[in-house]
C-alpha atoms as a PDB file:
ATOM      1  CA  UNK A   1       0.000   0.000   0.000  1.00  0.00           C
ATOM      2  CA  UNK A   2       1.521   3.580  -1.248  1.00  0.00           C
ATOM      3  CA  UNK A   3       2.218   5.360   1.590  1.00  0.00           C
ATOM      4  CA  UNK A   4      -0.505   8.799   2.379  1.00  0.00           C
ATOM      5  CA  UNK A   5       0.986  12.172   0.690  1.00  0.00           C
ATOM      6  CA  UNK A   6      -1.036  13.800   3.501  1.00  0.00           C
ATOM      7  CA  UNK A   7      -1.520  12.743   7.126  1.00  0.00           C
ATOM      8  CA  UNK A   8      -3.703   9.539   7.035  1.00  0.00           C
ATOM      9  CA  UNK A   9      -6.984  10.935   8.268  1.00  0.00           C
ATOM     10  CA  UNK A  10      -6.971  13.118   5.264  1.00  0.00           C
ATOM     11  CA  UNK A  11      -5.711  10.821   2.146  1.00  0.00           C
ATOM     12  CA  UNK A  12      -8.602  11.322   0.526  1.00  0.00           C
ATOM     13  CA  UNK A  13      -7.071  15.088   0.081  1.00  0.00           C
ATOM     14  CA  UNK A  14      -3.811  13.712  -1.895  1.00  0.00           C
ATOM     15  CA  UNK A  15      -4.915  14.137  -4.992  1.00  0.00           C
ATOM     16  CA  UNK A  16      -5.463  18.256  -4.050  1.00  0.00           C
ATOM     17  CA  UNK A  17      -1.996  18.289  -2.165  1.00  0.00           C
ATOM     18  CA  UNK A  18      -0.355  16.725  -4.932  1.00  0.00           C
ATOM     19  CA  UNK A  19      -1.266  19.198  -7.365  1.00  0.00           C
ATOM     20  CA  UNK A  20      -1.052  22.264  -4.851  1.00  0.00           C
ATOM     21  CA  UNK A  21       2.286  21.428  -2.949  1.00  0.00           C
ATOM     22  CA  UNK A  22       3.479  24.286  -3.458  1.00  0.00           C
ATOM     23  CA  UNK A  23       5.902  26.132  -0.942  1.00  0.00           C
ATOM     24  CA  UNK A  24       5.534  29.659  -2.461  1.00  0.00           C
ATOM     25  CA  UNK A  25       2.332  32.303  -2.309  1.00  0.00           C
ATOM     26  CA  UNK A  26       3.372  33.632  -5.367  1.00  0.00           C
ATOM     27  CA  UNK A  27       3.664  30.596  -7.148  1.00  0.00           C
ATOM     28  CA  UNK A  28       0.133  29.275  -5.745  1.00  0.00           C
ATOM     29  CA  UNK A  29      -1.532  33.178  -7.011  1.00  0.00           C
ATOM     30  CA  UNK A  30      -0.166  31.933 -10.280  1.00  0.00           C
ATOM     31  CA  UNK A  31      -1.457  28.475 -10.872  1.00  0.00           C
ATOM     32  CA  UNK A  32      -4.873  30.044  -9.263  1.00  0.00           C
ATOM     33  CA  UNK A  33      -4.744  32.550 -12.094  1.00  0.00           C
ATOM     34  CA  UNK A  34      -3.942  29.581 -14.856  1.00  0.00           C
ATOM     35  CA  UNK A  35      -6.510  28.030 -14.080  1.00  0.00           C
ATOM     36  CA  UNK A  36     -10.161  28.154 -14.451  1.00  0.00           C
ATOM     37  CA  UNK A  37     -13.177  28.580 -11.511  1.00  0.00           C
ATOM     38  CA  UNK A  38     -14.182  25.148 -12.389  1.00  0.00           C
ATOM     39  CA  UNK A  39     -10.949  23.954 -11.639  1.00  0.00           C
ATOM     40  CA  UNK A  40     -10.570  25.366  -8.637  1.00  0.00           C
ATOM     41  CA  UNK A  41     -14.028  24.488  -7.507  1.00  0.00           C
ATOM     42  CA  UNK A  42     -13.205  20.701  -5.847  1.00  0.00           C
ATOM     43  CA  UNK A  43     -10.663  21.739  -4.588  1.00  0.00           C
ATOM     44  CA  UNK A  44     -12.340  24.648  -2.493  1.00  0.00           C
ATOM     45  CA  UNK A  45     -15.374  21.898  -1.929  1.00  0.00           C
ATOM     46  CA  UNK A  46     -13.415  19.225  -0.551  1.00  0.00           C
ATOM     47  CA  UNK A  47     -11.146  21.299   1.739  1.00  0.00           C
ATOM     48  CA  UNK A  48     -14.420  23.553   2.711  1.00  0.00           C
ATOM     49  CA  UNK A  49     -16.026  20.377   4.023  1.00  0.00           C
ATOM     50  CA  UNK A  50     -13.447  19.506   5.888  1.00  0.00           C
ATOM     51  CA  UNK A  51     -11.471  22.750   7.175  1.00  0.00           C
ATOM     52  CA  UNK A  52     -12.619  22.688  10.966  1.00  0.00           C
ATOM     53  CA  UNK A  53     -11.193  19.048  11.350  1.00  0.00           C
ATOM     54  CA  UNK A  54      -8.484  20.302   9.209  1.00  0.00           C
ATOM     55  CA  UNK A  55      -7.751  23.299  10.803  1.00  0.00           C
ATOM     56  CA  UNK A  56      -8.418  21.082  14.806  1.00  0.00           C
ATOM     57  CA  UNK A  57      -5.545  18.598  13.390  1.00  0.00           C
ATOM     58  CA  UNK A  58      -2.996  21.314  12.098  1.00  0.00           C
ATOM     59  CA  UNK A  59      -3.820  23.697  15.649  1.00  0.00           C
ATOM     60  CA  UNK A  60      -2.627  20.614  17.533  1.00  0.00           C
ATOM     61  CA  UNK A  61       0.762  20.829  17.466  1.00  0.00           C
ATOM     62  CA  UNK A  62       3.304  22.585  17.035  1.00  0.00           C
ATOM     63  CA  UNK A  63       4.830  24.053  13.811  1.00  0.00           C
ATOM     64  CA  UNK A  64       8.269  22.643  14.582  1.00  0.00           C
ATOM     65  CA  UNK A  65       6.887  19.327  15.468  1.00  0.00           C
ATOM     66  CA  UNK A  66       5.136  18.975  12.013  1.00  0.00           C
ATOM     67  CA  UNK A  67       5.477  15.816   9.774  1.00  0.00           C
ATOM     68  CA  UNK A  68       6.369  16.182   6.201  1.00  0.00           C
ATOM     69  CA  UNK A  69       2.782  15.366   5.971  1.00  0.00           C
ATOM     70  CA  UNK A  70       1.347  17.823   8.477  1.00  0.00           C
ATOM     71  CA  UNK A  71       3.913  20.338   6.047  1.00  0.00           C
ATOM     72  CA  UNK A  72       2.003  19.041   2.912  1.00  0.00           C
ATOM     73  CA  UNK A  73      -1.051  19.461   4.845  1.00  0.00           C
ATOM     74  CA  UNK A  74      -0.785  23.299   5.883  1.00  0.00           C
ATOM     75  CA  UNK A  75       0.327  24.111   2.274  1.00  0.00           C
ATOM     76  CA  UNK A  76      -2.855  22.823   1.066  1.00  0.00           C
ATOM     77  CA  UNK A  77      -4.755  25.278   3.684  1.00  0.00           C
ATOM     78  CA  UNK A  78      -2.422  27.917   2.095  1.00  0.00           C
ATOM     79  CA  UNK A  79      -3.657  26.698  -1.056  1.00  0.00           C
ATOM     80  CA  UNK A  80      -7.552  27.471  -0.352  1.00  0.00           C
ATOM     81  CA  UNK A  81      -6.775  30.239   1.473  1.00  0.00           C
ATOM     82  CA  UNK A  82      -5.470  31.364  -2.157  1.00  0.00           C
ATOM     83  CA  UNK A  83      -8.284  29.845  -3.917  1.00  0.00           C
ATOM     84  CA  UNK A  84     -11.473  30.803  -1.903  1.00  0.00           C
ATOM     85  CA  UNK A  85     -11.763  34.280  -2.751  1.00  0.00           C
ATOM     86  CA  UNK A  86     -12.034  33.337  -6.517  1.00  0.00           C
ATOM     87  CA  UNK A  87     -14.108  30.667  -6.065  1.00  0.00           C
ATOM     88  CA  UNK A  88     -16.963  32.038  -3.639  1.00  0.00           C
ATOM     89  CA  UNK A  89     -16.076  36.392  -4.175  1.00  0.00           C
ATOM     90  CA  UNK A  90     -14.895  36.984  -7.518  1.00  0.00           C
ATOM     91  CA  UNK A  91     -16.508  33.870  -9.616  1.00  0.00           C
ATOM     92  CA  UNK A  92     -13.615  34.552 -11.590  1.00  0.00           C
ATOM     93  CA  UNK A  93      -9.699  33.721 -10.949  1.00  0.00           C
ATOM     94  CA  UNK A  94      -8.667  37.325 -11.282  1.00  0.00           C
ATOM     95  CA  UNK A  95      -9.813  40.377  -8.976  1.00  0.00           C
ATOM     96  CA  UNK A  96     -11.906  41.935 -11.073  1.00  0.00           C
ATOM     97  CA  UNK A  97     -11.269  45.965 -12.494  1.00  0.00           C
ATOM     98  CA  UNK A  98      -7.718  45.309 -11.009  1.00  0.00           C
ATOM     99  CA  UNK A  99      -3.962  44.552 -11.664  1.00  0.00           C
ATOM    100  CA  UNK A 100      -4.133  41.051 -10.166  1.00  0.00           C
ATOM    101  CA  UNK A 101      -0.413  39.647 -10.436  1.00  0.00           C
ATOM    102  CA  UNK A 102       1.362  43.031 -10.183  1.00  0.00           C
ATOM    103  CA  UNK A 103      -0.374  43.704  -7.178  1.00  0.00           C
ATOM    104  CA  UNK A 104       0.026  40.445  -5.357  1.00  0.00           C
ATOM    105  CA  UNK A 105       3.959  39.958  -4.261  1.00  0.00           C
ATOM    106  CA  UNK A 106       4.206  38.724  -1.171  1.00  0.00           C
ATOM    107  CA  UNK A 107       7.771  39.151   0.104  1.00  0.00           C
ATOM    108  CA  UNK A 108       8.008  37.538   3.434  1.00  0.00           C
ATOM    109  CA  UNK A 109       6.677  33.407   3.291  1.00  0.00           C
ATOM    110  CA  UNK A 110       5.543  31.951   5.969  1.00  0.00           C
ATOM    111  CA  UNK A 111       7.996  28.442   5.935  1.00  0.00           C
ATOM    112  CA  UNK A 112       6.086  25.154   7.405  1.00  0.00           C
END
Protein backbone atom coordinates (compact mmCIF):
# COMPACT_ATOMS: atom_id res chain seq x y z
CA UNK A 1 0.00 0.00 0.00
CA UNK A 2 1.52 3.58 -1.25
CA UNK A 3 2.22 5.36 1.59
CA UNK A 4 -0.50 8.80 2.38
CA UNK A 5 0.99 12.17 0.69
CA UNK A 6 -1.04 13.80 3.50
CA UNK A 7 -1.52 12.74 7.13
CA UNK A 8 -3.70 9.54 7.03
CA UNK A 9 -6.98 10.94 8.27
CA UNK A 10 -6.97 13.12 5.26
CA UNK A 11 -5.71 10.82 2.15
CA UNK A 12 -8.60 11.32 0.53
CA UNK A 13 -7.07 15.09 0.08
CA UNK A 14 -3.81 13.71 -1.90
CA UNK A 15 -4.91 14.14 -4.99
CA UNK A 16 -5.46 18.26 -4.05
CA UNK A 17 -2.00 18.29 -2.17
CA UNK A 18 -0.36 16.73 -4.93
CA UNK A 19 -1.27 19.20 -7.36
CA UNK A 20 -1.05 22.26 -4.85
CA UNK A 21 2.29 21.43 -2.95
CA UNK A 22 3.48 24.29 -3.46
CA UNK A 23 5.90 26.13 -0.94
CA UNK A 24 5.53 29.66 -2.46
CA UNK A 25 2.33 32.30 -2.31
CA UNK A 26 3.37 33.63 -5.37
CA UNK A 27 3.66 30.60 -7.15
CA UNK A 28 0.13 29.28 -5.75
CA UNK A 29 -1.53 33.18 -7.01
CA UNK A 30 -0.17 31.93 -10.28
CA UNK A 31 -1.46 28.47 -10.87
CA UNK A 32 -4.87 30.04 -9.26
CA UNK A 33 -4.74 32.55 -12.09
CA UNK A 34 -3.94 29.58 -14.86
CA UNK A 35 -6.51 28.03 -14.08
CA UNK A 36 -10.16 28.15 -14.45
CA UNK A 37 -13.18 28.58 -11.51
CA UNK A 38 -14.18 25.15 -12.39
CA UNK A 39 -10.95 23.95 -11.64
CA UNK A 40 -10.57 25.37 -8.64
CA UNK A 41 -14.03 24.49 -7.51
CA UNK A 42 -13.21 20.70 -5.85
CA UNK A 43 -10.66 21.74 -4.59
CA UNK A 44 -12.34 24.65 -2.49
CA UNK A 45 -15.37 21.90 -1.93
CA UNK A 46 -13.42 19.23 -0.55
CA UNK A 47 -11.15 21.30 1.74
CA UNK A 48 -14.42 23.55 2.71
CA UNK A 49 -16.03 20.38 4.02
CA UNK A 50 -13.45 19.51 5.89
CA UNK A 51 -11.47 22.75 7.18
CA UNK A 52 -12.62 22.69 10.97
CA UNK A 53 -11.19 19.05 11.35
CA UNK A 54 -8.48 20.30 9.21
CA UNK A 55 -7.75 23.30 10.80
CA UNK A 56 -8.42 21.08 14.81
CA UNK A 57 -5.54 18.60 13.39
CA UNK A 58 -3.00 21.31 12.10
CA UNK A 59 -3.82 23.70 15.65
CA UNK A 60 -2.63 20.61 17.53
CA UNK A 61 0.76 20.83 17.47
CA UNK A 62 3.30 22.59 17.03
CA UNK A 63 4.83 24.05 13.81
CA UNK A 64 8.27 22.64 14.58
CA UNK A 65 6.89 19.33 15.47
CA UNK A 66 5.14 18.98 12.01
CA UNK A 67 5.48 15.82 9.77
CA UNK A 68 6.37 16.18 6.20
CA UNK A 69 2.78 15.37 5.97
CA UNK A 70 1.35 17.82 8.48
CA UNK A 71 3.91 20.34 6.05
CA UNK A 72 2.00 19.04 2.91
CA UNK A 73 -1.05 19.46 4.84
CA UNK A 74 -0.78 23.30 5.88
CA UNK A 75 0.33 24.11 2.27
CA UNK A 76 -2.86 22.82 1.07
CA UNK A 77 -4.76 25.28 3.68
CA UNK A 78 -2.42 27.92 2.09
CA UNK A 79 -3.66 26.70 -1.06
CA UNK A 80 -7.55 27.47 -0.35
CA UNK A 81 -6.77 30.24 1.47
CA UNK A 82 -5.47 31.36 -2.16
CA UNK A 83 -8.28 29.85 -3.92
CA UNK A 84 -11.47 30.80 -1.90
CA UNK A 85 -11.76 34.28 -2.75
CA UNK A 86 -12.03 33.34 -6.52
CA UNK A 87 -14.11 30.67 -6.07
CA UNK A 88 -16.96 32.04 -3.64
CA UNK A 89 -16.08 36.39 -4.17
CA UNK A 90 -14.90 36.98 -7.52
CA UNK A 91 -16.51 33.87 -9.62
CA UNK A 92 -13.61 34.55 -11.59
CA UNK A 93 -9.70 33.72 -10.95
CA UNK A 94 -8.67 37.32 -11.28
CA UNK A 95 -9.81 40.38 -8.98
CA UNK A 96 -11.91 41.94 -11.07
CA UNK A 97 -11.27 45.96 -12.49
CA UNK A 98 -7.72 45.31 -11.01
CA UNK A 99 -3.96 44.55 -11.66
CA UNK A 100 -4.13 41.05 -10.17
CA UNK A 101 -0.41 39.65 -10.44
CA UNK A 102 1.36 43.03 -10.18
CA UNK A 103 -0.37 43.70 -7.18
CA UNK A 104 0.03 40.44 -5.36
CA UNK A 105 3.96 39.96 -4.26
CA UNK A 106 4.21 38.72 -1.17
CA UNK A 107 7.77 39.15 0.10
CA UNK A 108 8.01 37.54 3.43
CA UNK A 109 6.68 33.41 3.29
CA UNK A 110 5.54 31.95 5.97
CA UNK A 111 8.00 28.44 5.94
CA UNK A 112 6.09 25.15 7.41
Amino acid sequence: MAKSFLPKQFQDLDPFAKEWDITATNERYLKRLSSSVEELRPLYDAVFERFEELKTYLDSKPMDAFTEEDKRLGRLMFAFAVVAPAVITFKDVRVPDCESVPMFDVQVEVEI
